[in-house]
PDB file of N, CA and C in Angstrom:
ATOM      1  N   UNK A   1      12.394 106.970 -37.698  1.00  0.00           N
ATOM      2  CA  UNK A   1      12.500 105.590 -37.264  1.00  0.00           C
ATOM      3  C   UNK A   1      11.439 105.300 -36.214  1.00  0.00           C
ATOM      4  N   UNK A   2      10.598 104.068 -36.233  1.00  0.00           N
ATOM      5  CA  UNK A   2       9.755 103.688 -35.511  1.00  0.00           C
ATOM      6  C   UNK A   2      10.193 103.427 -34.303  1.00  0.00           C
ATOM      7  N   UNK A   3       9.727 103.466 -32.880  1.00  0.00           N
ATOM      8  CA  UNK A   3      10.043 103.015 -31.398  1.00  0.00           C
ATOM      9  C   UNK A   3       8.895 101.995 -31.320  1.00  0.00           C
ATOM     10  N   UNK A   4       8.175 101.382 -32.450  1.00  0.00           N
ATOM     11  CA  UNK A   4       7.328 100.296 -31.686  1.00  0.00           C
ATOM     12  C   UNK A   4       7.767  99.054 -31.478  1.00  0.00           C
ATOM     13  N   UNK A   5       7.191  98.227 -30.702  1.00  0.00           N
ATOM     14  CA  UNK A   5       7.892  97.059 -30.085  1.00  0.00           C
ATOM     15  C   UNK A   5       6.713  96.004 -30.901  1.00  0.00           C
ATOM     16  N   UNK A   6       7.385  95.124 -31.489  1.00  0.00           N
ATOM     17  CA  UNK A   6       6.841  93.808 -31.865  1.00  0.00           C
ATOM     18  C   UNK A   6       5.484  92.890 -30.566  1.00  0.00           C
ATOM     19  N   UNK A   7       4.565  92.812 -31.146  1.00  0.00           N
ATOM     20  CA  UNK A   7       3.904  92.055 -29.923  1.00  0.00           C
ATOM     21  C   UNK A   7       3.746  90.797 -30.533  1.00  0.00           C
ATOM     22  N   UNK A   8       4.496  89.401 -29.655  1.00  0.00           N
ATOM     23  CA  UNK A   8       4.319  88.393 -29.469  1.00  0.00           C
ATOM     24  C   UNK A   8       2.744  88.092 -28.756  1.00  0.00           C
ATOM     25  N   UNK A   9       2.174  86.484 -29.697  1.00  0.00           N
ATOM     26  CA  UNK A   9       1.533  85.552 -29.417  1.00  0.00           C
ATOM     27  C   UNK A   9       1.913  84.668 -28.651  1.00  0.00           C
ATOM     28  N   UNK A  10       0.928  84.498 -27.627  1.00  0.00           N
ATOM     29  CA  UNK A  10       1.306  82.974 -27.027  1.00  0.00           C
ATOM     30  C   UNK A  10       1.714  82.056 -26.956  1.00  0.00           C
ATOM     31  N   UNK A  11       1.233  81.694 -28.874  1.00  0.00           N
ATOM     32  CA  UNK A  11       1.979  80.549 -29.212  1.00  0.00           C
ATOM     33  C   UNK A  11       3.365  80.926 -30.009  1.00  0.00           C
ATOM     34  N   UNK A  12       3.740  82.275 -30.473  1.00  0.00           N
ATOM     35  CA  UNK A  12       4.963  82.499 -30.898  1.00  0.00           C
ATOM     36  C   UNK A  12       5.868  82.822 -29.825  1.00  0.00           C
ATOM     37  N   UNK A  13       5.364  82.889 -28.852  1.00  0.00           N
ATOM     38  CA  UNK A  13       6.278  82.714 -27.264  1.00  0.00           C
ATOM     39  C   UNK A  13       6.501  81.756 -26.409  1.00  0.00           C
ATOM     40  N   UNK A  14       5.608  80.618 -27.035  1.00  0.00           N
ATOM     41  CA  UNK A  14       5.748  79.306 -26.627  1.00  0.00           C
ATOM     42  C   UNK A  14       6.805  78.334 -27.589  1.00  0.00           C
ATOM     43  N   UNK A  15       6.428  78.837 -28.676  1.00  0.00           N
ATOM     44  CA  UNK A  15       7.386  78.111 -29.932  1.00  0.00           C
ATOM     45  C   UNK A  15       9.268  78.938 -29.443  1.00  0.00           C
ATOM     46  N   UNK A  16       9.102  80.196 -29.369  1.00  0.00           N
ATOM     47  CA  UNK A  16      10.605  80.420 -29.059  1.00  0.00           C
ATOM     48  C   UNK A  16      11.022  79.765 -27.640  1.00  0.00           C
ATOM     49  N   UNK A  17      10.284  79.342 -26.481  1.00  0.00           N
ATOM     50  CA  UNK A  17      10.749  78.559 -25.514  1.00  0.00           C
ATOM     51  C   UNK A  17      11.134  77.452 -25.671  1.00  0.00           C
ATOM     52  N   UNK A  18      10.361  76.791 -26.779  1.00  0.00           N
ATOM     53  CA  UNK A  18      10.622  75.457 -27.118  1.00  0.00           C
ATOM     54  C   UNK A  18      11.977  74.965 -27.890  1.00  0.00           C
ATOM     55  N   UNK A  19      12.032  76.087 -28.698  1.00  0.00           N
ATOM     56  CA  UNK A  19      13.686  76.389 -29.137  1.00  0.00           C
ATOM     57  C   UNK A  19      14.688  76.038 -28.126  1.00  0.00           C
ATOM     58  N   UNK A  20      14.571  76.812 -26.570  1.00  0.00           N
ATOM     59  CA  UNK A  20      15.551  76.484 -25.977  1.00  0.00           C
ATOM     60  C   UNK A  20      15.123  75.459 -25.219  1.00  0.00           C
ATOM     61  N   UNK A  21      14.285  74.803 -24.779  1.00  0.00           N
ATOM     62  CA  UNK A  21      14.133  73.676 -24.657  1.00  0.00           C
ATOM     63  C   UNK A  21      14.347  71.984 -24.898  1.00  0.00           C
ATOM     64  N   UNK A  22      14.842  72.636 -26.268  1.00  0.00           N
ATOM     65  CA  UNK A  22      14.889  71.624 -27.059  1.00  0.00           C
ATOM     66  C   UNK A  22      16.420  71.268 -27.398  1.00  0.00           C
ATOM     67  N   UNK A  23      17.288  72.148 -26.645  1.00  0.00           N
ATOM     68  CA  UNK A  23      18.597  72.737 -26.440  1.00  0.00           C
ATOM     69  C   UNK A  23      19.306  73.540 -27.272  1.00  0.00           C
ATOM     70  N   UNK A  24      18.660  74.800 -28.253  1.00  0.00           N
ATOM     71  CA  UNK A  24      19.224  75.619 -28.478  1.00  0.00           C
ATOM     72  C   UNK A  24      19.759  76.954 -27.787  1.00  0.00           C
ATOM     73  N   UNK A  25      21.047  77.511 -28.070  1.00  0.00           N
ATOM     74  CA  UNK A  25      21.814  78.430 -26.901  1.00  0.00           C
ATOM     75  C   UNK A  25      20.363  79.516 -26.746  1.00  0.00           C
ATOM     76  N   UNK A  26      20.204  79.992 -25.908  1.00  0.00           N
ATOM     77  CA  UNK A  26      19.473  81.266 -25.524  1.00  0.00           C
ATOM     78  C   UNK A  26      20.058  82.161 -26.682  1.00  0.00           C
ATOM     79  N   UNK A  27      21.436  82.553 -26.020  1.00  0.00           N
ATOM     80  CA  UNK A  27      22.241  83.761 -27.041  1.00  0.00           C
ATOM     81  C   UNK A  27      21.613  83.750 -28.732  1.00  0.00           C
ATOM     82  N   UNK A  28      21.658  82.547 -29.053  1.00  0.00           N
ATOM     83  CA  UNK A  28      21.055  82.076 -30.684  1.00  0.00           C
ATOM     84  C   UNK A  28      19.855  83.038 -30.987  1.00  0.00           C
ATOM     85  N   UNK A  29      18.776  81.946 -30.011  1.00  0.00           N
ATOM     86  CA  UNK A  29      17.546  82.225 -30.487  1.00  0.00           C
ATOM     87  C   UNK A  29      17.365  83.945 -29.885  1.00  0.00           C
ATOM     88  N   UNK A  30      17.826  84.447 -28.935  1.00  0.00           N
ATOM     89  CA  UNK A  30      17.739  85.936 -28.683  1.00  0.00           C
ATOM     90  C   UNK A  30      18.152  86.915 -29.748  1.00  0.00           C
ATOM     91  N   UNK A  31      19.697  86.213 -30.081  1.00  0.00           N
ATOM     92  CA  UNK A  31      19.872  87.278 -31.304  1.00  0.00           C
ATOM     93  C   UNK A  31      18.670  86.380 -33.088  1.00  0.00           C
ATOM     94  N   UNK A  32      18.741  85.993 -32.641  1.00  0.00           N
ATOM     95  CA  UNK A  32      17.664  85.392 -34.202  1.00  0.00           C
ATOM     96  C   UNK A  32      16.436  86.268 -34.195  1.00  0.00           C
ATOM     97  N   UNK A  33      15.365  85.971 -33.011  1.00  0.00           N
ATOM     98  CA  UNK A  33      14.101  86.716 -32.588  1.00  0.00           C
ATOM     99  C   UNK A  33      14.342  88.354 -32.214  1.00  0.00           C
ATOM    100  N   UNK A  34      15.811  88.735 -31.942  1.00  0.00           N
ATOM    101  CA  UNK A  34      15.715  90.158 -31.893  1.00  0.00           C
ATOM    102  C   UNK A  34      15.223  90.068 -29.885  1.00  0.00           C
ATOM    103  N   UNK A  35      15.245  89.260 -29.475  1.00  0.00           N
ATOM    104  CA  UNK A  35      14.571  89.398 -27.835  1.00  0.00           C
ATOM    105  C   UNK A  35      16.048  89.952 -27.154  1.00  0.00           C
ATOM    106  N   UNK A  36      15.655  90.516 -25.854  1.00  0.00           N
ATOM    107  CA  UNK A  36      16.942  89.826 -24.658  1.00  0.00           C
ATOM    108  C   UNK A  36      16.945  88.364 -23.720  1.00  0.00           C
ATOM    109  N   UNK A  37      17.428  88.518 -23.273  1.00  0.00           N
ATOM    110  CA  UNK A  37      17.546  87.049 -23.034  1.00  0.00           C
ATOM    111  C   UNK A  37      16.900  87.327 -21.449  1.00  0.00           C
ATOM    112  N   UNK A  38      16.700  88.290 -20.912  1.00  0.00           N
ATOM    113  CA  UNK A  38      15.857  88.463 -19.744  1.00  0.00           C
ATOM    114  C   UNK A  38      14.532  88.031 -20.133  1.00  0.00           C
ATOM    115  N   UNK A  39      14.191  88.824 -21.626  1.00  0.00           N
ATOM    116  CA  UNK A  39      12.705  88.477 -22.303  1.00  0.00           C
ATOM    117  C   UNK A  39      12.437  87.018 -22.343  1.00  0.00           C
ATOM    118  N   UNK A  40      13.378  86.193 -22.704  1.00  0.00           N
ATOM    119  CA  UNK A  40      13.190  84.965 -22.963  1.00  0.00           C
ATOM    120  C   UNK A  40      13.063  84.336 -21.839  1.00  0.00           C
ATOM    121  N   UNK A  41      13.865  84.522 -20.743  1.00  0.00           N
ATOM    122  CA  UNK A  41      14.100  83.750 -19.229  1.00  0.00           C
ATOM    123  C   UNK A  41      12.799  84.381 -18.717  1.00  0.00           C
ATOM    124  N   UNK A  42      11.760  85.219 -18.575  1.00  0.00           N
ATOM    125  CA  UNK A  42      10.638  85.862 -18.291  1.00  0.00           C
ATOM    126  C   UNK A  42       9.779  84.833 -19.234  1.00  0.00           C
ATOM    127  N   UNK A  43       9.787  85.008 -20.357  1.00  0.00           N
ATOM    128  CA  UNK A  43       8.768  83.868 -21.178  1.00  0.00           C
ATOM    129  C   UNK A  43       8.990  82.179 -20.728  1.00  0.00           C
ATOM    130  N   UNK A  44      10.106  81.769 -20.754  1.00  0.00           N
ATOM    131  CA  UNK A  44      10.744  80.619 -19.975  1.00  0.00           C
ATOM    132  C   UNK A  44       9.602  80.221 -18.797  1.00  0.00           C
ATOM    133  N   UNK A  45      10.060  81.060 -17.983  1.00  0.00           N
ATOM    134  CA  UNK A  45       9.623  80.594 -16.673  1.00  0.00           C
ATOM    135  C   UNK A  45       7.909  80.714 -16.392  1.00  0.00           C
ATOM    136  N   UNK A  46       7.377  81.861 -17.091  1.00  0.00           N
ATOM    137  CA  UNK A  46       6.167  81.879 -17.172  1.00  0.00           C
ATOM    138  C   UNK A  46       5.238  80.370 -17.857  1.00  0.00           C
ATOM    139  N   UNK A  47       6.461  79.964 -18.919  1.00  0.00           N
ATOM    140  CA  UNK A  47       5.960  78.845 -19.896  1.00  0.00           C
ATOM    141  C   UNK A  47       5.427  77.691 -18.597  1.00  0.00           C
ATOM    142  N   UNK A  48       6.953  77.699 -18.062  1.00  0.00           N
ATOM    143  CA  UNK A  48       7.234  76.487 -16.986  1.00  0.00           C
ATOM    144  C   UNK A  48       5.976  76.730 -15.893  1.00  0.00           C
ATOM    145  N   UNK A  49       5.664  77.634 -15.122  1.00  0.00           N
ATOM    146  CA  UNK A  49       4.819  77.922 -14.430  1.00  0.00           C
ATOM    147  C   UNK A  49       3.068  77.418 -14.404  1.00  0.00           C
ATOM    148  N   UNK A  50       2.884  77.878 -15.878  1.00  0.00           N
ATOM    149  CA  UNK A  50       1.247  77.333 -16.508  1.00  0.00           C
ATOM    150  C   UNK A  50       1.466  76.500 -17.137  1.00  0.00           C
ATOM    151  N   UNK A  51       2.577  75.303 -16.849  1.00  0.00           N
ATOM    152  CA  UNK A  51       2.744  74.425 -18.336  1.00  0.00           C
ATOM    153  C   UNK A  51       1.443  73.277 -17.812  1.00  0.00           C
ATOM    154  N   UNK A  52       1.512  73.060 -16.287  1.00  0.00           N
ATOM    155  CA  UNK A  52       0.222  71.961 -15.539  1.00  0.00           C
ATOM    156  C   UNK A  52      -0.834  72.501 -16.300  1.00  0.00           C
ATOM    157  N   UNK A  53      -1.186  73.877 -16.576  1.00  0.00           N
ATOM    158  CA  UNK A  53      -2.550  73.732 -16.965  1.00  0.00           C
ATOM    159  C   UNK A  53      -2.804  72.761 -18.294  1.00  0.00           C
ATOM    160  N   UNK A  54      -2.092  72.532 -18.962  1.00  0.00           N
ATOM    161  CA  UNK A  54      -1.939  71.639 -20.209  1.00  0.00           C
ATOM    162  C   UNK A  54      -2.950  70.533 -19.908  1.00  0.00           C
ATOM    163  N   UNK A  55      -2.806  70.109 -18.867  1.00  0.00           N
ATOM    164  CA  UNK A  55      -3.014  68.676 -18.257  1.00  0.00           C
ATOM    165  C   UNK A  55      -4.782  68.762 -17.793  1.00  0.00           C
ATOM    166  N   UNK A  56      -4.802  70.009 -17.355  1.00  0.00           N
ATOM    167  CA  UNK A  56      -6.589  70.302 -17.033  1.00  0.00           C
ATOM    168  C   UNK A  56      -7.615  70.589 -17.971  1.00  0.00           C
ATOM    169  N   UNK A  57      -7.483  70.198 -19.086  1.00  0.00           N
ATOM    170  CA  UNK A  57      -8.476  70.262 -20.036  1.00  0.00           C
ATOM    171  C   UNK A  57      -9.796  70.200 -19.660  1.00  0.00           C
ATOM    172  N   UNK A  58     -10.020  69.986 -18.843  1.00  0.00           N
ATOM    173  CA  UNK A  58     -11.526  68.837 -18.268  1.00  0.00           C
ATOM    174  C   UNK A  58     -11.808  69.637 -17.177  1.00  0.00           C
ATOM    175  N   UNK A  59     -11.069  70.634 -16.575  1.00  0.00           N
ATOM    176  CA  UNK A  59     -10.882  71.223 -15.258  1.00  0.00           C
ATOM    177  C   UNK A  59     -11.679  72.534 -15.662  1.00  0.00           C
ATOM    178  N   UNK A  60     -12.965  72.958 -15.206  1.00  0.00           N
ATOM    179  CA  UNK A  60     -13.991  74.454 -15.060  1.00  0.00           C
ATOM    180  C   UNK A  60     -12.836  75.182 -14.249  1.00  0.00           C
ATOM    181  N   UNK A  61     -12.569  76.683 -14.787  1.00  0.00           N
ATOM    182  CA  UNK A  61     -12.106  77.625 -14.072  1.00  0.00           C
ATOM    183  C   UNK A  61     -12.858  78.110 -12.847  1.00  0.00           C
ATOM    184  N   UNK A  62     -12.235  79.254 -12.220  1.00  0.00           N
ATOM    185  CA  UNK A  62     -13.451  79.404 -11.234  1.00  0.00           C
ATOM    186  C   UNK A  62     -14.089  80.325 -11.916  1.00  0.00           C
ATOM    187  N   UNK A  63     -14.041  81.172 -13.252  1.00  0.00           N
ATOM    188  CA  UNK A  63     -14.975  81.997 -13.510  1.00  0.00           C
ATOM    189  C   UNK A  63     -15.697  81.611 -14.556  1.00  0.00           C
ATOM    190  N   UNK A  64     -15.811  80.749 -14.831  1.00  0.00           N
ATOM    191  CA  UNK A  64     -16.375  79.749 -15.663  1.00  0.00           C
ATOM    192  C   UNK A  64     -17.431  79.332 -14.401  1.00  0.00           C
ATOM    193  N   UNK A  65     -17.082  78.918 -13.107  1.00  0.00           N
ATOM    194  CA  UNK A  65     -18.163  78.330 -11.976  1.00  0.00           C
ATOM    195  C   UNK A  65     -18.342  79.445 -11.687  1.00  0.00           C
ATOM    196  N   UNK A  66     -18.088  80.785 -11.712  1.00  0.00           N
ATOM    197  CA  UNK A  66     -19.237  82.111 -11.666  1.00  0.00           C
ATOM    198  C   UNK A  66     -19.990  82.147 -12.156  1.00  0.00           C
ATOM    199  N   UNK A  67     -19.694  82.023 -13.445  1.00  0.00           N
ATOM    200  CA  UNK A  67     -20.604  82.255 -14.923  1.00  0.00           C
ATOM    201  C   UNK A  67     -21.542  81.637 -15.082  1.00  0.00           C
ATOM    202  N   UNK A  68     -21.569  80.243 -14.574  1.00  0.00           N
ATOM    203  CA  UNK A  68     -22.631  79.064 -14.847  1.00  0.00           C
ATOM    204  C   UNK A  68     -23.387  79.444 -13.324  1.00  0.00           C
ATOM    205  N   UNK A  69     -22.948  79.804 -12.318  1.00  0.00           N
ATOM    206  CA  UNK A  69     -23.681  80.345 -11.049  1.00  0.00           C
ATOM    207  C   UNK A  69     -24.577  81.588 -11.321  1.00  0.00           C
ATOM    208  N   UNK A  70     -23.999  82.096 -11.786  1.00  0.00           N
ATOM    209  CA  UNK A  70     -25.105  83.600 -12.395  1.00  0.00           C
ATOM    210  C   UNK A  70     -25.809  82.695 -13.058  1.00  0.00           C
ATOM    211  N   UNK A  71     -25.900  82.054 -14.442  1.00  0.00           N
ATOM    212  CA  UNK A  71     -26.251  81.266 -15.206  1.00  0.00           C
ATOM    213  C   UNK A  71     -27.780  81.075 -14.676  1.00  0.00           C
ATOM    214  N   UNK A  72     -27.414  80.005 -13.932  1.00  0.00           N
ATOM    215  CA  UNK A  72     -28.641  79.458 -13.044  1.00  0.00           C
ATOM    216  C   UNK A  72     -29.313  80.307 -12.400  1.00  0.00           C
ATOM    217  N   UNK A  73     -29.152  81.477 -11.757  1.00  0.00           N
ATOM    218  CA  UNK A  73     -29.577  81.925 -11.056  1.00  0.00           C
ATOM    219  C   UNK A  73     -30.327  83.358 -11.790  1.00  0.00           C
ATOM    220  N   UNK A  74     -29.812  83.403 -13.283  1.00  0.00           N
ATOM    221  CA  UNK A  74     -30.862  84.390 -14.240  1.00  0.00           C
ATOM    222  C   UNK A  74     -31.703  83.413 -14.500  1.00  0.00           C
ATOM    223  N   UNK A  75     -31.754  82.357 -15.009  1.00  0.00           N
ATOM    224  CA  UNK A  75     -32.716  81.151 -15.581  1.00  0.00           C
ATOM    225  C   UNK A  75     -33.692  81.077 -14.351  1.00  0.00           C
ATOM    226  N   UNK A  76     -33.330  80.991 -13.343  1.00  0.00           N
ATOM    227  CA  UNK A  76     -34.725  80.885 -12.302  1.00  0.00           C
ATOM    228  C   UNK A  76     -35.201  82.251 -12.250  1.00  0.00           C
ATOM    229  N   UNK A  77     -34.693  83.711 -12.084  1.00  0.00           N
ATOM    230  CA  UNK A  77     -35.489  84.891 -12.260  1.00  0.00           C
ATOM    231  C   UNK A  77     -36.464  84.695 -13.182  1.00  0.00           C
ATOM    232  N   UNK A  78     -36.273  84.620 -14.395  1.00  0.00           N
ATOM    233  CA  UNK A  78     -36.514  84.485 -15.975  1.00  0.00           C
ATOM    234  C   UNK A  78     -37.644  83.702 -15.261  1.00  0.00           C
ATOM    235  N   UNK A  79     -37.499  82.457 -14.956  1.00  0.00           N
ATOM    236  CA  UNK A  79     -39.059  81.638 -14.387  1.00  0.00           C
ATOM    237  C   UNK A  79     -39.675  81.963 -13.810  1.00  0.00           C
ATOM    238  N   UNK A  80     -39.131  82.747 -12.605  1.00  0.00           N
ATOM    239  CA  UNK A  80     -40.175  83.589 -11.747  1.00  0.00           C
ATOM    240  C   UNK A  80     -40.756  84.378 -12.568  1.00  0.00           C
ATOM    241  N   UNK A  81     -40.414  85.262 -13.747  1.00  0.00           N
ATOM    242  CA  UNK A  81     -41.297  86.475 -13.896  1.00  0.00           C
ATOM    243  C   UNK A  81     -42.000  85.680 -14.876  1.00  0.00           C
ATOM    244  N   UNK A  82     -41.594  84.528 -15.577  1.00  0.00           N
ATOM    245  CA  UNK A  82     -42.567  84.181 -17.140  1.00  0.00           C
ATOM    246  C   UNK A  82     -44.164  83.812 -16.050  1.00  0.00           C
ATOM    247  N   UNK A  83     -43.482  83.015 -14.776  1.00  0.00           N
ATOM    248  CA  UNK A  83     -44.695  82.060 -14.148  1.00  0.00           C
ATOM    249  C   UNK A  83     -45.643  83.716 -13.586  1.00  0.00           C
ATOM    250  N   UNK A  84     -45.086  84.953 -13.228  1.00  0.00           N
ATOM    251  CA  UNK A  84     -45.934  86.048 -12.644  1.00  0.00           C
ATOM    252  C   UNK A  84     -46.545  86.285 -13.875  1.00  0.00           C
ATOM    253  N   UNK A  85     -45.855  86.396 -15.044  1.00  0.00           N
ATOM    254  CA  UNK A  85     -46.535  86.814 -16.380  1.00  0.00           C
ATOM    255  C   UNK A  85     -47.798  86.209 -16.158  1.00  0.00           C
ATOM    256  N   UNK A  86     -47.618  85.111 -16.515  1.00  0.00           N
ATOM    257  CA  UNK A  86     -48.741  83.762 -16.662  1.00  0.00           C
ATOM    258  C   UNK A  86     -50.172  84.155 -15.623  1.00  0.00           C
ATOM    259  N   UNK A  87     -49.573  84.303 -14.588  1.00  0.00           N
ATOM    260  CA  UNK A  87     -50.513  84.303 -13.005  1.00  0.00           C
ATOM    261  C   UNK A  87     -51.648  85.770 -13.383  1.00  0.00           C
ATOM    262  N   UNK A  88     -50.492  86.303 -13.631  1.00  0.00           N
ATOM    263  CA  UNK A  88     -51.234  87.366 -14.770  1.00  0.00           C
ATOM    264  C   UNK A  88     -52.211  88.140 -16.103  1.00  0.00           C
ATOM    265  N   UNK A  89     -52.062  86.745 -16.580  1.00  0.00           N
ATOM    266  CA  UNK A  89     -52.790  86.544 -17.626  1.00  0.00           C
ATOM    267  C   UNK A  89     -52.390  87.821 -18.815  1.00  0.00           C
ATOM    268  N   UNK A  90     -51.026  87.648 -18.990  1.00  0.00           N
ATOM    269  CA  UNK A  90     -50.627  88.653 -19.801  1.00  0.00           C
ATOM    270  C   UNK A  90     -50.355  87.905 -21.200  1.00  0.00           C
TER     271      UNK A  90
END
């Protein structure tokens, strides 16, 4: 007999929150999905927690404003050495 554990998706952990959300018993959807109901109250609250990000579509992370900061700041190296190339006559 196998000991592996099922791994849930995001959105198949968002869809079973929505179950009880939507006012089905916990007990239901726990015994239906095979979860505990700690699992679910853990997915629950996590849901509830990042649900604002929904709303920031439009909103740069901050490593996204790393990324575009490195970004810029390889693009001007990159110019410095093409313009030494050049000065160079390579």
């Amino acid at each position: 007999m196998s000991n592996s554990r099922r791994v849930w998706s995001g959105s198949e952990k968002a869809a079973v929150v929505m179950e009880g959300m939507k006012g089905r018993s916990v007990a239901d959807i726990c015994v239906h999905y095979q979860i505990s109901q700690s699992m679910y109250y853990k997915w629950r609250d996590l849901f509830l927690a990042n649900a604002g990000r929904a709303f920031e579509v439009n909103q740069i992370t901050r490593n996204e404003q790393r990324l575009l900061k490195e970004n810029q700041h390889l693009k001007g190296v990159i110019g410095e050495l093409a313009l030494e190339l050049k000065k160079n006559d390579w």
